[in-house]
Protein backbone atom coordinates (compact mmCIF):
# COMPACT_ATOMS: atom_id res chain seq x y z
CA UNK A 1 -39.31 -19.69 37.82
CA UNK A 2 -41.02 -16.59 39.96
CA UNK A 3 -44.69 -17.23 40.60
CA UNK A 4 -44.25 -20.81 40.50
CA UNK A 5 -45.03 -23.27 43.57
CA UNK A 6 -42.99 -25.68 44.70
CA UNK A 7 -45.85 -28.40 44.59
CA UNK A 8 -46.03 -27.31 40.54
CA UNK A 9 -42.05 -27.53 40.16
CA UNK A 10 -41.97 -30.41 41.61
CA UNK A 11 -44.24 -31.64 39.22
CA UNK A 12 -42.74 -30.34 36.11
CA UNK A 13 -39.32 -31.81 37.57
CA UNK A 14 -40.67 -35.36 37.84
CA UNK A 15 -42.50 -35.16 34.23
CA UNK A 16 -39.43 -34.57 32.72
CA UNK A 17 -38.38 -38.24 32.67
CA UNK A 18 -41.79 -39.84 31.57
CA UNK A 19 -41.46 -37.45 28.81
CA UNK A 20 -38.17 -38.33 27.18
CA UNK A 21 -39.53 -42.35 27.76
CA UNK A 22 -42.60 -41.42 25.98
CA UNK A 23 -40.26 -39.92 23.15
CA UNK A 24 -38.52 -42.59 22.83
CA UNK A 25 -41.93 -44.50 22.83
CA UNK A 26 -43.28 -42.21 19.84
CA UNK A 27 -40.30 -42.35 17.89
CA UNK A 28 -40.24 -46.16 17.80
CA UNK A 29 -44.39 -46.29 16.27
CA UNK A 30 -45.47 -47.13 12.90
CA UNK A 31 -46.84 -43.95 11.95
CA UNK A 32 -43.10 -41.81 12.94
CA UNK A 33 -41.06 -44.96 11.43
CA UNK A 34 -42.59 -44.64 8.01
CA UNK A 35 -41.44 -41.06 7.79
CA UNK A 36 -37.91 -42.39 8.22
CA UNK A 37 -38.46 -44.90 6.31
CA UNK A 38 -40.27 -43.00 3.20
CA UNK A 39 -36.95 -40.57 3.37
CA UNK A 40 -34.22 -43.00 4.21
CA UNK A 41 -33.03 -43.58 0.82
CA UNK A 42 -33.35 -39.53 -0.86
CA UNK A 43 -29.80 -38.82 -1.76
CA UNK A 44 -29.01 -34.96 -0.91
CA UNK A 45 -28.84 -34.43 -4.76
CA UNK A 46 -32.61 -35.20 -5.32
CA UNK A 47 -34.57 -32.87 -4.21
CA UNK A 48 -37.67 -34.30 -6.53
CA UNK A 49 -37.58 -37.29 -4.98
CA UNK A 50 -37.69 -36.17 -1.45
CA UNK A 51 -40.75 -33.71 -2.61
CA UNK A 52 -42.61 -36.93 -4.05
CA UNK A 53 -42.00 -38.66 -0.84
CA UNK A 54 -43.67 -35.55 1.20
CA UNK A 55 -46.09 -35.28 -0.86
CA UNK A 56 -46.87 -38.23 -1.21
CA UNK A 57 -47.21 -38.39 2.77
CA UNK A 58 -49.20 -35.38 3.37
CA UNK A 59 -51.62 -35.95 0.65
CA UNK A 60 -52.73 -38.43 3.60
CA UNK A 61 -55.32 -36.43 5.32
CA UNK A 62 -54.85 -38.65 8.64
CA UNK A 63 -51.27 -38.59 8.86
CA UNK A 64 -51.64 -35.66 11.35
CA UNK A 65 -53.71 -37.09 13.63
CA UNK A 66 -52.16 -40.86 13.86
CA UNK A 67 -48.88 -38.84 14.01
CA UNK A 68 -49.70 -37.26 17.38
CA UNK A 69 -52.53 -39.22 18.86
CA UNK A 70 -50.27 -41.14 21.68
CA UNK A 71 -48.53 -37.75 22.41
CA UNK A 72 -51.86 -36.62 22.42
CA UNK A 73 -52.67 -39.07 25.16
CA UNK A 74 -49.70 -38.36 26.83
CA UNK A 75 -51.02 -34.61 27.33
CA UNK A 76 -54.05 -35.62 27.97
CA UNK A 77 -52.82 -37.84 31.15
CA UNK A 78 -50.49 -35.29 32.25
CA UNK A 79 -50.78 -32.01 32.21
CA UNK A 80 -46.83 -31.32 32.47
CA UNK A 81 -46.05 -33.81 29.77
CA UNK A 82 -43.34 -31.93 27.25
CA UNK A 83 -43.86 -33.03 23.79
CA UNK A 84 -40.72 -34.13 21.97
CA UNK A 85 -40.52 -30.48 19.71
CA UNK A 86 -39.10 -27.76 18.87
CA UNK A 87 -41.43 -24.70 18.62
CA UNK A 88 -41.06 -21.25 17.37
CA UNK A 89 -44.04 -18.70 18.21
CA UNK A 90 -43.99 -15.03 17.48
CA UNK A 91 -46.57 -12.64 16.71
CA UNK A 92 -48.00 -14.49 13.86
CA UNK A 93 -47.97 -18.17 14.27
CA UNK A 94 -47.48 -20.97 16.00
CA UNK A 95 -45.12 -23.42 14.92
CA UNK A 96 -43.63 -27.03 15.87
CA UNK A 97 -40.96 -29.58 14.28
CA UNK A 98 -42.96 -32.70 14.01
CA UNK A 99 -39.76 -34.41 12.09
CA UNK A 100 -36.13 -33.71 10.67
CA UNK A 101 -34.15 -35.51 8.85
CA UNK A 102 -31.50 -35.07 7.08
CA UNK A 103 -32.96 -34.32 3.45
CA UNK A 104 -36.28 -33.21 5.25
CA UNK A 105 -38.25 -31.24 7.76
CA UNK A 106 -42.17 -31.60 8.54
CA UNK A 107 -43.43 -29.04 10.50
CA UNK A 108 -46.89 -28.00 11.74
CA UNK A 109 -48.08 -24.10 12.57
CA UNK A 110 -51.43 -22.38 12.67
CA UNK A 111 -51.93 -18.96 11.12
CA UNK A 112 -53.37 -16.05 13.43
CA UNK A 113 -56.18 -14.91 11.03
CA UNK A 114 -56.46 -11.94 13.83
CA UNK A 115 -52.84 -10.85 13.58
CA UNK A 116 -52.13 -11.47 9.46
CA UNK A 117 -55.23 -8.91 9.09
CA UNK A 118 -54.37 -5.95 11.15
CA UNK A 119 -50.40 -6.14 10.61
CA UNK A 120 -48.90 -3.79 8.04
CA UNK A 121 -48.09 -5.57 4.24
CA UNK A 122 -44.97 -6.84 4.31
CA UNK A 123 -42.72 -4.66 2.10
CA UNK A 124 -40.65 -7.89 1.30
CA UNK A 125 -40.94 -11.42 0.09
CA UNK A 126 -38.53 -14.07 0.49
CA UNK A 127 -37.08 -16.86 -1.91
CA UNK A 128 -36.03 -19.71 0.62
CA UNK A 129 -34.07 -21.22 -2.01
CA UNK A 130 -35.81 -24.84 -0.88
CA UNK A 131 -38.87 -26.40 -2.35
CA UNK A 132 -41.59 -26.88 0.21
CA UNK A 133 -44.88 -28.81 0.07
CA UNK A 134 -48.07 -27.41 2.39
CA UNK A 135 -51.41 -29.03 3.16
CA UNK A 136 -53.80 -26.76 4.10
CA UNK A 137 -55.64 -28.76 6.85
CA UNK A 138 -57.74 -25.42 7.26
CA UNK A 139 -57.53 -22.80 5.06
CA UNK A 140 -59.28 -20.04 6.65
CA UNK A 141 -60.53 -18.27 3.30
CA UNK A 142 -56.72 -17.17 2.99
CA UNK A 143 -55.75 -16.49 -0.39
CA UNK A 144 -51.80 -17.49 -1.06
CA UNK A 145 -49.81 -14.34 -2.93
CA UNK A 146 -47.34 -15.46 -5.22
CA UNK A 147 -43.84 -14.35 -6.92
CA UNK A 148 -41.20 -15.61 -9.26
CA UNK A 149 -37.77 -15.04 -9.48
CA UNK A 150 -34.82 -16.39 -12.20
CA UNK A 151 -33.04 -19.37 -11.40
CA UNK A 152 -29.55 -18.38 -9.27
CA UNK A 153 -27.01 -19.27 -11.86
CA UNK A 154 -22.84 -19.21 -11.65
CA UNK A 155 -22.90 -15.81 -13.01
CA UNK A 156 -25.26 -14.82 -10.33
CA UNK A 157 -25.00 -11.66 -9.43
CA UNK A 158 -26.53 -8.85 -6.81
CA UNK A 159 -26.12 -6.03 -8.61
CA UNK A 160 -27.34 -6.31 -11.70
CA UNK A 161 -30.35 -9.15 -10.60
CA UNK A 162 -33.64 -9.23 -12.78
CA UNK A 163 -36.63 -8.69 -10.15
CA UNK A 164 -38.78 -11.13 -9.62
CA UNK A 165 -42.67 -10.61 -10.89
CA UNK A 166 -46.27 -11.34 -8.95
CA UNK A 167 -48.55 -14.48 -10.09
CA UNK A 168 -52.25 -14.16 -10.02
CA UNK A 169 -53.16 -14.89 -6.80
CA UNK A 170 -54.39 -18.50 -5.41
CA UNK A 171 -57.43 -19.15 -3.40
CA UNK A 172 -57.26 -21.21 -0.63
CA UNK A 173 -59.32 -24.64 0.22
CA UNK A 174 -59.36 -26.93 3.23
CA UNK A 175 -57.22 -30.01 2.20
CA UNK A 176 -55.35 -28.18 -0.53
CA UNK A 177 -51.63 -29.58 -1.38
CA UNK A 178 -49.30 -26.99 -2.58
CA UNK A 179 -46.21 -27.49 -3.62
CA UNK A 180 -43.76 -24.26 -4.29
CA UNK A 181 -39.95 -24.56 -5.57
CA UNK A 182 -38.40 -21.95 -2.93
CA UNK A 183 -35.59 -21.41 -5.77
CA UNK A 184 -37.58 -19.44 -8.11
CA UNK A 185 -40.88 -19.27 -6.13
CA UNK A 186 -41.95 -17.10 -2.99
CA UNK A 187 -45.37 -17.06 -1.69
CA UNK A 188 -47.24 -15.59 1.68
CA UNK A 189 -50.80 -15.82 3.25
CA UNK A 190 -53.45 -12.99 2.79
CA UNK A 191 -57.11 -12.34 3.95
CA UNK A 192 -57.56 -15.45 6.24
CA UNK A 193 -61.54 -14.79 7.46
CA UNK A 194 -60.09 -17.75 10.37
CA UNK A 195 -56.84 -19.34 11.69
CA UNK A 196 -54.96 -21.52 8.71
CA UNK A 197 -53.68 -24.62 10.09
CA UNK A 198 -50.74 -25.84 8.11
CA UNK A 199 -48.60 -29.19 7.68
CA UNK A 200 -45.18 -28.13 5.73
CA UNK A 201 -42.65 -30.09 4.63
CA UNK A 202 -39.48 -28.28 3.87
CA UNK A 203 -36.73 -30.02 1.39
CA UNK A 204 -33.36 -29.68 1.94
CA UNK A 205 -31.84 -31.88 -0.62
CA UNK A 206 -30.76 -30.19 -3.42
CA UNK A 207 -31.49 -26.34 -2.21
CA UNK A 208 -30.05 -23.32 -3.56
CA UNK A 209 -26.76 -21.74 -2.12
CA UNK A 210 -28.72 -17.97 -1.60
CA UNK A 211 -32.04 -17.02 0.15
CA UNK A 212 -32.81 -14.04 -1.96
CA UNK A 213 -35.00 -11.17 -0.84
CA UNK A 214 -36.53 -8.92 -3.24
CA UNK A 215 -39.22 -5.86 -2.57
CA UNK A 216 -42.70 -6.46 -3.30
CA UNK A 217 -43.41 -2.96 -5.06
CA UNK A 218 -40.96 -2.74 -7.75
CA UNK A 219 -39.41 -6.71 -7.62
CA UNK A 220 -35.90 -5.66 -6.77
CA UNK A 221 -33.47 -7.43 -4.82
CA UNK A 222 -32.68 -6.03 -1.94
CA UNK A 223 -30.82 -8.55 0.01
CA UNK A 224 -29.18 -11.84 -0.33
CA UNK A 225 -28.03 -14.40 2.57
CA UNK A 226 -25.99 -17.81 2.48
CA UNK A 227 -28.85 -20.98 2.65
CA UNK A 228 -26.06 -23.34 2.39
CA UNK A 229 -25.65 -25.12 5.91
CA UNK A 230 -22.24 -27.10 4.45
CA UNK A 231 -21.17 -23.73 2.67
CA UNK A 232 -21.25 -22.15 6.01
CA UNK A 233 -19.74 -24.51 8.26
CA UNK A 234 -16.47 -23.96 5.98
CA UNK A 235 -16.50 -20.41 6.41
CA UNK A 236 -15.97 -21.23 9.47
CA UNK A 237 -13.71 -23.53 9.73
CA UNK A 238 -11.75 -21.67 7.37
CA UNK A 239 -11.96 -18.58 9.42
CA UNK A 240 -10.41 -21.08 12.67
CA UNK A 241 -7.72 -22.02 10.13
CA UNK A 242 -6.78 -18.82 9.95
CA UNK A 243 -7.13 -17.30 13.31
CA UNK A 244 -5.02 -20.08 14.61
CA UNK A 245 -2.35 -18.79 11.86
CA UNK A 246 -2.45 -22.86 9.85
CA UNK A 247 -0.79 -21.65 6.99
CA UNK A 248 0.00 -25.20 6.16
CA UNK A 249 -3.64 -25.71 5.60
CA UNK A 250 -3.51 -23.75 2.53
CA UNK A 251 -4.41 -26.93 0.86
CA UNK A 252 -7.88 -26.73 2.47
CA UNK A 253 -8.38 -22.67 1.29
CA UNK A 254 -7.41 -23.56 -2.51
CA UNK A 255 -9.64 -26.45 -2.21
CA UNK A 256 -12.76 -24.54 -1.34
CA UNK A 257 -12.01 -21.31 -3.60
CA UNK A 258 -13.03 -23.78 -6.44
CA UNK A 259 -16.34 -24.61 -4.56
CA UNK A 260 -19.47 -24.35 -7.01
CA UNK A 261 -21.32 -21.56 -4.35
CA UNK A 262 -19.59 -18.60 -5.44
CA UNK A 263 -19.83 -16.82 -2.10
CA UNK A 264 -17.43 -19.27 -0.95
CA UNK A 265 -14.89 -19.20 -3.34
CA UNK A 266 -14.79 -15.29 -2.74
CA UNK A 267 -15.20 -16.20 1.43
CA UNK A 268 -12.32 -18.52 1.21
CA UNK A 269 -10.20 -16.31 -1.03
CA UNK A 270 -10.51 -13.54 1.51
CA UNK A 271 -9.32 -15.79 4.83
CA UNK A 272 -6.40 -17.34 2.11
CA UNK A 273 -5.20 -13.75 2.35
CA UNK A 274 -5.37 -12.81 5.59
CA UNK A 275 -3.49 -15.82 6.57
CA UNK A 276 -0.78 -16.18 3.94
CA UNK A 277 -1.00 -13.33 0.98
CA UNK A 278 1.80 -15.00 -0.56
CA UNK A 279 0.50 -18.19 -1.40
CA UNK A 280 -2.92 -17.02 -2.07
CA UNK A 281 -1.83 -14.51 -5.16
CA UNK A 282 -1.39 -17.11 -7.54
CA UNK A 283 -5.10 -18.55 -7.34
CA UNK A 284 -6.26 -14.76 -6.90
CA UNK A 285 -4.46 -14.15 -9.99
CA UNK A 286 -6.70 -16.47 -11.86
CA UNK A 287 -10.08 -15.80 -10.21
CA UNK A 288 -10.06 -12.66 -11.66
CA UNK A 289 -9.07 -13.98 -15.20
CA UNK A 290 -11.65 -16.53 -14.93
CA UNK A 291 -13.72 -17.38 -12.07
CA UNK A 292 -17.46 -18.01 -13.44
CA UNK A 293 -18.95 -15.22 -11.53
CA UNK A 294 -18.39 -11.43 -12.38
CA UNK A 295 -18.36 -10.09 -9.17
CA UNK A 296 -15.98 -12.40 -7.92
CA UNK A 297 -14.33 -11.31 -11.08
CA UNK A 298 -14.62 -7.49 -10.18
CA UNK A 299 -13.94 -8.48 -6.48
CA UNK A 300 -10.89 -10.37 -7.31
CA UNK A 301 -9.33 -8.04 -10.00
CA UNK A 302 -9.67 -4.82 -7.69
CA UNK A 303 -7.85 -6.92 -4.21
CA UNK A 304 -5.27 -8.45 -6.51
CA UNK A 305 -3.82 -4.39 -7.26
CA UNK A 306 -3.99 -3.98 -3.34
CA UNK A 307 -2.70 -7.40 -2.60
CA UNK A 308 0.68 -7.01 -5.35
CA UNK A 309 1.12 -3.27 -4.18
CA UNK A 310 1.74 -4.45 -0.40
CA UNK A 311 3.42 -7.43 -1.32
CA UNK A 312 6.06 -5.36 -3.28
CA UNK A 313 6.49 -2.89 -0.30
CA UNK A 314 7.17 -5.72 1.96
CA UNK A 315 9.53 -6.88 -0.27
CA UNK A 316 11.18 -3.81 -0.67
């Protein structure tokens, strides 16, 4: 830390412990403990229940405010306090974690007005793929731009996707409560006259497998990523499975090329391979008889000629 004194790192050195007691502190008051408690019992396959919950919560124009007031305090009696959060900040906004579980994540960020009016229109919008509920503590005059996209179904595919289509526009109040479904919906800020100050709660119960990104002039897709935390974790573990040559794990490889989220059928399918081509032909033979998705389908059909071709050469 250049530029620093020692008298000031000294001081940020002995804050450190106060700070995780007062975390602990916070964590244990009535106002955190009823956000565990109000998502405690959301099973990850109810994603409308969590959203009640969290909306339900921030429809509470106090929460806010009750939430942070002995953190508050905290700052306020020491200026090196380090609040208990994780914060992202870029050119735009200003954001912190106020809570995460394990269905949902409440978050709070104010809105440059400054910087959303002189950057360039995005060229994009995004479909998180996870329903989201925002109260707009301050609007700012913002209006919110909206989209719509088809559900992501099993015969989902890139290619061939429908584009998504612009709503009328919504205009923004202080106290509004907007919920969004990030699977079909995407939405962004526009013409904020003042900062927007935002609490967002974030569902991940029940999300879709894809974040979809589609461009704003025309609707197209233009891009798709994996939103599925468990989905990727696999991948991965599939990918050690096979870099540490387990080809008596092929158990775990068949098991997960039946997975609903198509791009880890095809994911597992591909490591299955590399690993052991033999055993993987048979369940390559029927993904691309059968598999619900046609460019696993294609995918399959076209590696399955590659995949018998070498396999007869080596057996040659």
């Amino acid at each position: 830390m250049t530029g620093i004194s020692e008298a000031v790192r000294a001081a940020i050195a002995a804050a450190r412990q106060p700070s995780l007691e007062r975390a602990r502190e916070w964590r244990e008051t009535s106002e955190y403990r009823a956000l565990v408690h109000a998502f405690a019992d959301c099973p990850l396959d109810a994603p409308d229940l969590a959203a009640e919950r969290a909306e339900r919560l921030l429809d509470d124009a106090g929460l806010a405010g009750a939430l942070l007031a002995p953190l508050v305090d905290a700052l306020a009696a020491d200026c090196f306090f380090e609040p208990p959060f994780r914060l992202a900040r870029d050119g735009l906004r200003t954001g912190a974690v106020l809570f995460d579980c394990t269905v949902a994540t409440i978050s709070a960020s104010v809105v440059d007005a400054a910087a959303l009016t002189t950057r360039p229109l995005p060229e994009t919008i995004v479909f998180s793929g996870r329903a989201s509920i925002t109260r707009y503590c301050k609007a700012g005059g913002a209006a919110l731009r909206q989209w719509r996209a088809d559900p992501l179904s099993p015969a989902f595919s890139a290619t061939d996707a429908p584009p998504c289509v612009a709503l009328p526009a919504l205009d923004l109040s202080d106290g509004d409560l907007h919920r969004a479904d990030g699977r079909t919906h995407a939405h962004h800020l526009a013409g904020a006259a003042s900062d927007v100050v935002m609490l967002c709660a974030t569902i991940r119960a029940g999300g879709a497998p894809l974040v979809r990104e589609h461009r704003i002039s025309d609707g197209a897709l233009v891009r798709v990523a994996s939103a599925d935390d468990r989905a990727s974790r696999t991948e991965m573990l599939l990918t050690f499975l096979r870099l540490s040559g387990r080809a008596e794990a092929g158990d775990r490889f068949e098991a997960a090329s039946r997975d609903p989220a198509f791009h880890l059928r095809w994911a597992a399918m591909r490591e299955w391979l590399a690993l052991d081509a033999n055993a993987a032909l048979p369940r390559l033979t029927e993904m691309a008889a059968d598999d619900p998705n046609a460019e696993v389908r294609a995918a399959a059909t076209q590696t399955l000629i590659t995949v018998r071709r070498r396999l007869a050469r080596c057996h040659a």
